[in-house]
N, C-alpha and C. Protein backbone atom coordinates (compact mmCIF):
# COMPACT_ATOMS: atom_id res chain seq x y z
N UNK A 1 -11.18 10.40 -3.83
CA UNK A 1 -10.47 9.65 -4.86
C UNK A 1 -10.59 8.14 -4.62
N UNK A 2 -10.75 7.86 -3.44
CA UNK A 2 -10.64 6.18 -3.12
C UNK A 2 -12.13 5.35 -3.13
N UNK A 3 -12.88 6.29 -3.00
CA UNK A 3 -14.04 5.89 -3.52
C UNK A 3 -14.00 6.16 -5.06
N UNK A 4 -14.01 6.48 -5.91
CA UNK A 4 -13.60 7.02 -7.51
C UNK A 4 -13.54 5.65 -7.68
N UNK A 5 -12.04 5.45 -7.30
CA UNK A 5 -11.79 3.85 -8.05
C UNK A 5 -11.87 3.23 -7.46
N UNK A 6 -12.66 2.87 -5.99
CA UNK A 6 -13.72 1.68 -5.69
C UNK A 6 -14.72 1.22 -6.69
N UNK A 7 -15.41 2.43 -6.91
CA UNK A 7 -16.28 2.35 -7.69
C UNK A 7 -16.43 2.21 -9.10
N UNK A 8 -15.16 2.21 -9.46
CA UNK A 8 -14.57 2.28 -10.89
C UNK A 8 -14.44 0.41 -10.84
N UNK A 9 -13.02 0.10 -9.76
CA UNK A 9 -12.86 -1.68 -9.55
C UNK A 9 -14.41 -2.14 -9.30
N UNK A 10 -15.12 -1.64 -8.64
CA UNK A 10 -16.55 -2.44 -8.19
C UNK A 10 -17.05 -2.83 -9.72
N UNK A 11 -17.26 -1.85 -10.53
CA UNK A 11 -18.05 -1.93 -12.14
C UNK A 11 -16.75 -2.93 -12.97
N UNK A 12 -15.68 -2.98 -12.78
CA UNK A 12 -15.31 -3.22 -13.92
C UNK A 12 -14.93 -4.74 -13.29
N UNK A 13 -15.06 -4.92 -12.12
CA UNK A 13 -14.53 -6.27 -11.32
C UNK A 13 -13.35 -6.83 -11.24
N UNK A 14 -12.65 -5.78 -10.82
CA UNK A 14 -11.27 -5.84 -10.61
C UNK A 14 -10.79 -5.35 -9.18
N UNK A 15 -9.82 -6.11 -8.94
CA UNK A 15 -9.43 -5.87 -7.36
C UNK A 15 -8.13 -4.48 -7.53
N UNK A 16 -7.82 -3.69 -6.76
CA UNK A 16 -7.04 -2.51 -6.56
C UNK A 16 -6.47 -2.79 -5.54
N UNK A 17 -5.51 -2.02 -5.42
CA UNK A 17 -4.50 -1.58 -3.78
C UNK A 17 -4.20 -0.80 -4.22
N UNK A 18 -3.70 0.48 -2.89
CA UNK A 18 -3.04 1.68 -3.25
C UNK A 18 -1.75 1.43 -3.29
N UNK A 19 -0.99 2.14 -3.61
CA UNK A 19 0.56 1.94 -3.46
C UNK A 19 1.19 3.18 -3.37
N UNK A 20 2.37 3.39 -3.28
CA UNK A 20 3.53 4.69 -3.50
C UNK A 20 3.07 5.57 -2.51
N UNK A 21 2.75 7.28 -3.37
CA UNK A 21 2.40 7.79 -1.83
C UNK A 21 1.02 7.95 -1.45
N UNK A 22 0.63 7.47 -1.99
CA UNK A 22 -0.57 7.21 -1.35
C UNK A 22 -0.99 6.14 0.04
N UNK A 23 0.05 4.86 -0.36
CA UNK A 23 0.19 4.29 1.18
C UNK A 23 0.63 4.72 2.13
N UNK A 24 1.67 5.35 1.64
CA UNK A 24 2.41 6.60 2.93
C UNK A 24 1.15 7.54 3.70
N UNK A 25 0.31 7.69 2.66
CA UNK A 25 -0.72 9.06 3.28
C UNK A 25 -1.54 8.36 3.91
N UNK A 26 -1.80 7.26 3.55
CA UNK A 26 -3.11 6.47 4.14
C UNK A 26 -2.65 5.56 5.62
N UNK A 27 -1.35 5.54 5.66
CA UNK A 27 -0.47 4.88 6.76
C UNK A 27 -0.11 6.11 7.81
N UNK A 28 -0.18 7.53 7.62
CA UNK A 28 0.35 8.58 8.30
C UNK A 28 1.51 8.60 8.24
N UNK A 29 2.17 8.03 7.15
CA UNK A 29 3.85 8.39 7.36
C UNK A 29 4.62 9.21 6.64
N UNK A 30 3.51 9.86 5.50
CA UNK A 30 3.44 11.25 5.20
C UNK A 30 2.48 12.07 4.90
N UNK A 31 2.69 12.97 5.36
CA UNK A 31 1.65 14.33 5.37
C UNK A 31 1.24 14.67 4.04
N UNK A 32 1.74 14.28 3.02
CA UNK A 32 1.65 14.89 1.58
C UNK A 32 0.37 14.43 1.14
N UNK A 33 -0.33 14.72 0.01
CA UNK A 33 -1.84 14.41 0.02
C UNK A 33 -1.43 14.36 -1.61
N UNK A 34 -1.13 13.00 -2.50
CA UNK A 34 -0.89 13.05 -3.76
C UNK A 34 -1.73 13.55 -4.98
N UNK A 35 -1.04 14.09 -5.81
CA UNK A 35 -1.93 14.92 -6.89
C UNK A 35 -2.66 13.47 -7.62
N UNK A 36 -1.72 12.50 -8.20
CA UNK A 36 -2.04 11.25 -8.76
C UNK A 36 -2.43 9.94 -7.81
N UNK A 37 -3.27 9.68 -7.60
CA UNK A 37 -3.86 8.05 -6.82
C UNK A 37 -2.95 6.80 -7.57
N UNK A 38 -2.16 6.42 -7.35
CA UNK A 38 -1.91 5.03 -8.08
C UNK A 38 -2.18 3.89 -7.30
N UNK A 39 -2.84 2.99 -8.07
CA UNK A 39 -3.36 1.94 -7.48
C UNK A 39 -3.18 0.58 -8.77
N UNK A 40 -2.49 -0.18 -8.17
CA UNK A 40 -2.04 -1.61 -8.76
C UNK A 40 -3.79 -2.36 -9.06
N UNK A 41 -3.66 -2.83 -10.16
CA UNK A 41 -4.93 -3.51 -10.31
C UNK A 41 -4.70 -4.90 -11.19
N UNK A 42 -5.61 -5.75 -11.29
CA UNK A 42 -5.99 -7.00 -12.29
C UNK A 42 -6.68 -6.59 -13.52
N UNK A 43 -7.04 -5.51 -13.47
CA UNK A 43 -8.15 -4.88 -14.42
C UNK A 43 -7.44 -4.22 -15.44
N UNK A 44 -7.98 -3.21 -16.85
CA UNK A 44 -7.36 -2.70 -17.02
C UNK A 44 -6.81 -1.40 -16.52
N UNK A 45 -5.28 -1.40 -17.36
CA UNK A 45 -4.48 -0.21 -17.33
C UNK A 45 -5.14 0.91 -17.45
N UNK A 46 -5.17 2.04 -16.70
CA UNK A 46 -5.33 3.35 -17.49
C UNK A 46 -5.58 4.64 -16.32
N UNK A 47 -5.09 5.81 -17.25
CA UNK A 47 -5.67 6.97 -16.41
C UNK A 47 -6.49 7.74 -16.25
N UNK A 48 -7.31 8.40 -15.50
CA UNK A 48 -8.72 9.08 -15.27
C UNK A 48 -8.27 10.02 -14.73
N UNK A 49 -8.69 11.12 -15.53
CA UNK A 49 -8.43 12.85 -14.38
C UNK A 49 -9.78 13.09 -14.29
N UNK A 50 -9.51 13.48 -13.33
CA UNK A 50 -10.52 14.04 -12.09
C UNK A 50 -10.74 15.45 -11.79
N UNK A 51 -9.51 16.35 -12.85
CA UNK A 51 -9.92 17.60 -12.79
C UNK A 51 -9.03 18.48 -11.39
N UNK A 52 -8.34 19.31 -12.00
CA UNK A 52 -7.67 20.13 -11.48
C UNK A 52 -6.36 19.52 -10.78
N UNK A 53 -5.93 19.34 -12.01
CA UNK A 53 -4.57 18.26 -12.44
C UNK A 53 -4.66 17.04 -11.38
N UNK A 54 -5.49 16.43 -10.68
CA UNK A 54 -5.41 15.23 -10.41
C UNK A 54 -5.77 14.18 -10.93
N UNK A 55 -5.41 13.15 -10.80
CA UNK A 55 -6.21 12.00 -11.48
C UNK A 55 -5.71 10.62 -10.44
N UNK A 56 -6.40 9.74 -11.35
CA UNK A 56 -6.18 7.88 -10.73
C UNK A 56 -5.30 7.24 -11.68
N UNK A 57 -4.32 6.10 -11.51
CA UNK A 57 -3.84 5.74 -12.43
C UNK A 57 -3.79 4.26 -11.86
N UNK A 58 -4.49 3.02 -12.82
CA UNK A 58 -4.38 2.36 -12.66
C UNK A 58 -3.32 1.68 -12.99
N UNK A 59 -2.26 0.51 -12.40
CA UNK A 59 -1.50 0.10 -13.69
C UNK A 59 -1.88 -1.60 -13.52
N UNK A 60 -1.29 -2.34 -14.31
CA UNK A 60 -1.88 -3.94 -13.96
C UNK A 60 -0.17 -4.31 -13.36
N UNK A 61 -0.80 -5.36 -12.62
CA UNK A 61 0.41 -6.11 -11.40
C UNK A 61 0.26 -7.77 -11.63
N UNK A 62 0.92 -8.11 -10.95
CA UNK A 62 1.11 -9.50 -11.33
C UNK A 62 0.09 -9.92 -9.82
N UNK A 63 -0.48 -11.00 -9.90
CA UNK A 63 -1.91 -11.24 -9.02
C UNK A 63 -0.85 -11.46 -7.39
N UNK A 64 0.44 -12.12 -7.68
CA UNK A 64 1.19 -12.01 -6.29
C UNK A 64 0.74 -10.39 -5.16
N UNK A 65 0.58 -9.33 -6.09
CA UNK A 65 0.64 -7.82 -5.44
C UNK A 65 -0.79 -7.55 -4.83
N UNK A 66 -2.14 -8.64 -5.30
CA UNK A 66 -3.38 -8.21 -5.23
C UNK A 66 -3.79 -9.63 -4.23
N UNK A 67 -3.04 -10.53 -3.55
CA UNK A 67 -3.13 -11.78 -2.59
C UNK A 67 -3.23 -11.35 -1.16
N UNK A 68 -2.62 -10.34 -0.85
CA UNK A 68 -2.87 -9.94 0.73
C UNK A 68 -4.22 -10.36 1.42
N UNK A 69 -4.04 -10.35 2.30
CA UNK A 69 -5.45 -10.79 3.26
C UNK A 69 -5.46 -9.81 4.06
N UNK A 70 -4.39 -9.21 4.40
CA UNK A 70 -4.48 -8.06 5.57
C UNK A 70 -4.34 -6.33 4.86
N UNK A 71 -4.87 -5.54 5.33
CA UNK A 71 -5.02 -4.52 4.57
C UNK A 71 -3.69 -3.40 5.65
N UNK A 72 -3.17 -3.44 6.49
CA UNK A 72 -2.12 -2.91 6.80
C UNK A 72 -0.94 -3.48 6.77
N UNK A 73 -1.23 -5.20 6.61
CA UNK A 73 0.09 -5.58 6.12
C UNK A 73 1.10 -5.27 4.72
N UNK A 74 -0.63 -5.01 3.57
CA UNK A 74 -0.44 -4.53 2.20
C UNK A 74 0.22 -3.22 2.00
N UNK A 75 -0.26 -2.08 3.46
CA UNK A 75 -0.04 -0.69 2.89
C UNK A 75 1.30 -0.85 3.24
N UNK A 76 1.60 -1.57 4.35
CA UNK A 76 3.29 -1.56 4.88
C UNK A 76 3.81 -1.83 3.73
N UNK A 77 3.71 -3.17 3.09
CA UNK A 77 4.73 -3.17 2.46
C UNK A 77 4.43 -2.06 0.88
N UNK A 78 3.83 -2.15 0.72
CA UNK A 78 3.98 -0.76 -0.78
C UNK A 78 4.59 0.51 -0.12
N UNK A 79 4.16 1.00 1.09
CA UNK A 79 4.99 2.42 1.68
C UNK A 79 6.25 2.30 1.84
N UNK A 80 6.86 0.51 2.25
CA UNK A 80 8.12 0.91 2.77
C UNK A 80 8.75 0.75 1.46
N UNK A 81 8.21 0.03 0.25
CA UNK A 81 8.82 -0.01 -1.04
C UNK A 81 9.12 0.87 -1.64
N UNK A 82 7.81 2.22 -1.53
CA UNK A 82 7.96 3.20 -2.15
C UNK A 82 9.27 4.28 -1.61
N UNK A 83 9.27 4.22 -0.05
CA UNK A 83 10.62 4.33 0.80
C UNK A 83 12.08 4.38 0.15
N UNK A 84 11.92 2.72 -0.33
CA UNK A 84 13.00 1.91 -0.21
C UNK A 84 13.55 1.78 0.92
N UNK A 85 14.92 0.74 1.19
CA UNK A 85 15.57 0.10 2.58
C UNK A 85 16.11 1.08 3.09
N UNK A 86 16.92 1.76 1.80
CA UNK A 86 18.15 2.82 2.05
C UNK A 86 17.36 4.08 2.80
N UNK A 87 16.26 4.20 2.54
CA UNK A 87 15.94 5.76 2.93
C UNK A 87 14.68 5.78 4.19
N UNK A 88 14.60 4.57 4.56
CA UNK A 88 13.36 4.63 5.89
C UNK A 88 14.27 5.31 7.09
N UNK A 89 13.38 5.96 7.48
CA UNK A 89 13.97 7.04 8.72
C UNK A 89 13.32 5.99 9.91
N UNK A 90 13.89 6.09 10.97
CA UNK A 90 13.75 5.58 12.05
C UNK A 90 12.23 6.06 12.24
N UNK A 91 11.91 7.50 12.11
CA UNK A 91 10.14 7.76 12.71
C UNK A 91 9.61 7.10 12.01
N UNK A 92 9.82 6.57 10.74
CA UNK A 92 8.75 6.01 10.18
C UNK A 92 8.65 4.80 10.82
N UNK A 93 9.73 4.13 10.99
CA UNK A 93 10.06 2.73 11.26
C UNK A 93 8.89 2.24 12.90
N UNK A 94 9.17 3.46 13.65
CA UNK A 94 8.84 3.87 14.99
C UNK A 94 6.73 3.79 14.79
N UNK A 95 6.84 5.02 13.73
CA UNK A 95 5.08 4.73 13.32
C UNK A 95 4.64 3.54 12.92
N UNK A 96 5.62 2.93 12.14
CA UNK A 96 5.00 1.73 11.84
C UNK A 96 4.63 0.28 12.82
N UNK A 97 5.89 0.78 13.63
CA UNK A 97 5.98 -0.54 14.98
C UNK A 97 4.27 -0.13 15.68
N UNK A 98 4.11 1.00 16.07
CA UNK A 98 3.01 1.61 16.42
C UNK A 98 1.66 1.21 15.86
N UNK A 99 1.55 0.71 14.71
CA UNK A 99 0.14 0.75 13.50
C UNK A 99 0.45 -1.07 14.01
N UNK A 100 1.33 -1.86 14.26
CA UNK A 100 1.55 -3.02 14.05
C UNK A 100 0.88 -3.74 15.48
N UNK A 101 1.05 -2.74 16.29
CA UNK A 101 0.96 -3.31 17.66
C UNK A 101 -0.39 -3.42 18.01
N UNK A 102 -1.31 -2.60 16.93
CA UNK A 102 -2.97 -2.58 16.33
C UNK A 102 -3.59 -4.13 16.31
N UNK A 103 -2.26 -4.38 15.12
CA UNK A 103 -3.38 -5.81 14.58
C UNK A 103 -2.48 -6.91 15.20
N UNK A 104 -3.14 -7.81 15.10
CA UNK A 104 -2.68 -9.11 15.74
C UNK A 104 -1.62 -8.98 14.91
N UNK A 105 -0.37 -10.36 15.36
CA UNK A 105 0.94 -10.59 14.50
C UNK A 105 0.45 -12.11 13.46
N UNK A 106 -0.41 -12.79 13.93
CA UNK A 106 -0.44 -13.83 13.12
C UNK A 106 -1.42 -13.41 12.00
N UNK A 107 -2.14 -12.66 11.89
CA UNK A 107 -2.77 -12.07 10.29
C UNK A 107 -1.75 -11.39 9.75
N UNK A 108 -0.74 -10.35 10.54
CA UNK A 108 0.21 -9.82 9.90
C UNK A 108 0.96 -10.86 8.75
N UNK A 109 1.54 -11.61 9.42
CA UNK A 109 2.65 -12.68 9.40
C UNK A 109 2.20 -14.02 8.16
N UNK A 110 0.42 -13.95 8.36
CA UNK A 110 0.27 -14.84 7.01
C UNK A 110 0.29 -14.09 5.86
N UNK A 111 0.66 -13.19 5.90
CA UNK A 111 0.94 -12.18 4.48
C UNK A 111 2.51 -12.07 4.44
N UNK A 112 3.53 -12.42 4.65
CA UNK A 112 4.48 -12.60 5.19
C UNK A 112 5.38 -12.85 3.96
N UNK A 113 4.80 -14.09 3.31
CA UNK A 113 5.18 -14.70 2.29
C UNK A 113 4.91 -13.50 0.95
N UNK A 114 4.35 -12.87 0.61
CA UNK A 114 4.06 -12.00 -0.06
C UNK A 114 4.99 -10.68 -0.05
N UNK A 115 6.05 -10.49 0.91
CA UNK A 115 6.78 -9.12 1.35
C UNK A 115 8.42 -9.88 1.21
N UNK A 116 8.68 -8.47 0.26
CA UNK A 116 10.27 -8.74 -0.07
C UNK A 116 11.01 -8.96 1.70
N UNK A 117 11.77 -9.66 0.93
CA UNK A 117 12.45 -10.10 2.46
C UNK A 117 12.85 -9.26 3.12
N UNK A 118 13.06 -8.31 2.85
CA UNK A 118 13.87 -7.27 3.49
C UNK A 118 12.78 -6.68 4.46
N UNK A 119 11.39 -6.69 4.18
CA UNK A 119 10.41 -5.69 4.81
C UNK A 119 10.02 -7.27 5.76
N UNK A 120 9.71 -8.21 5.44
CA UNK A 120 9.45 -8.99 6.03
C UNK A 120 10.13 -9.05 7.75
N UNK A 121 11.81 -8.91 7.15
CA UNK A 121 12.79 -8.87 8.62
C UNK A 121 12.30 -7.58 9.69
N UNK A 122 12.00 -6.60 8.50
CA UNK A 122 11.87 -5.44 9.44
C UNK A 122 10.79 -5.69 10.72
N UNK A 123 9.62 -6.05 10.07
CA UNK A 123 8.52 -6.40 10.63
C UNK A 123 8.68 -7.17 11.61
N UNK A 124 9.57 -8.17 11.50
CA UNK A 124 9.53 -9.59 12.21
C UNK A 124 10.18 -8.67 13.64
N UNK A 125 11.45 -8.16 13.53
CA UNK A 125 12.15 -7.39 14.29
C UNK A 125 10.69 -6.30 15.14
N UNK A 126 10.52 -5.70 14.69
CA UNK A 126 9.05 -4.93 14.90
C UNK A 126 8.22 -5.38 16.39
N UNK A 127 7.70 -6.98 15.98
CA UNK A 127 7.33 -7.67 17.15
C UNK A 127 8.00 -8.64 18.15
N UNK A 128 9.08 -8.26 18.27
CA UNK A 128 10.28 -8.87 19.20
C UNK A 128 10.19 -7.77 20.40
């Protein structure tokens, strides 16, 4: 599927990110393997099935959502959004400190400005 609409953004020249659960799946912080791909784009809106009730769904975002420079700083924050504050379980919190300790903190951190504050603190807390 992520090649699908690579190759879909490559032709039509539009930038994508995954989001919802699909960042979760692509982050390991859930096991679930989504029937629908949603992916935020600049391009147009729309949906593509792929056959045997799955499909891609693009939707358009405001260019703030498509600025990241870091590609695990991006999935963090769409997974923990898709989350929300109220419902992150400590393992996730725990996997994520884990995926963080990967990449440097100062590529993290210039994406920084881009993450609701709330995920921002988490993070910051994260590398303390």
């Amino acid at each position: 599927m992520d090649e699908i609409a690579n190759a879909i953004a490559k032709r039509d020249k539009a930038r994508i990110v995954p989001t919802g659960l699909h960042a979760l799946n692509r982050l390991g912080l859930s096991t679930q393997v989504p029937m629908n791909f949603v992916y935020l784009t600049d391009g147009t809106p729309r949906r593509i099935k792929t056959g045997k009730g799955k499909g891609i769904l693009f939707k358009h975002t405001a260019p703030k959502n498509l600025a990241f420079q870091n590609e695990l700083a991006m999935l963090i924050t769409f997974a923990l959004k898709e989350i929300t504050r109220e419902r992150v379980a400590q393992e996730q919190l725990d996997k994520i400190k884990s995926l963080l300790q990967q990449a440097p903190k100062e590529q993290i951190m210039n994406d920084a400005k881009l993450m609701p504050a709330w995920i921002k603190s988490l993070i910051m807390k994260m590398y303390e």
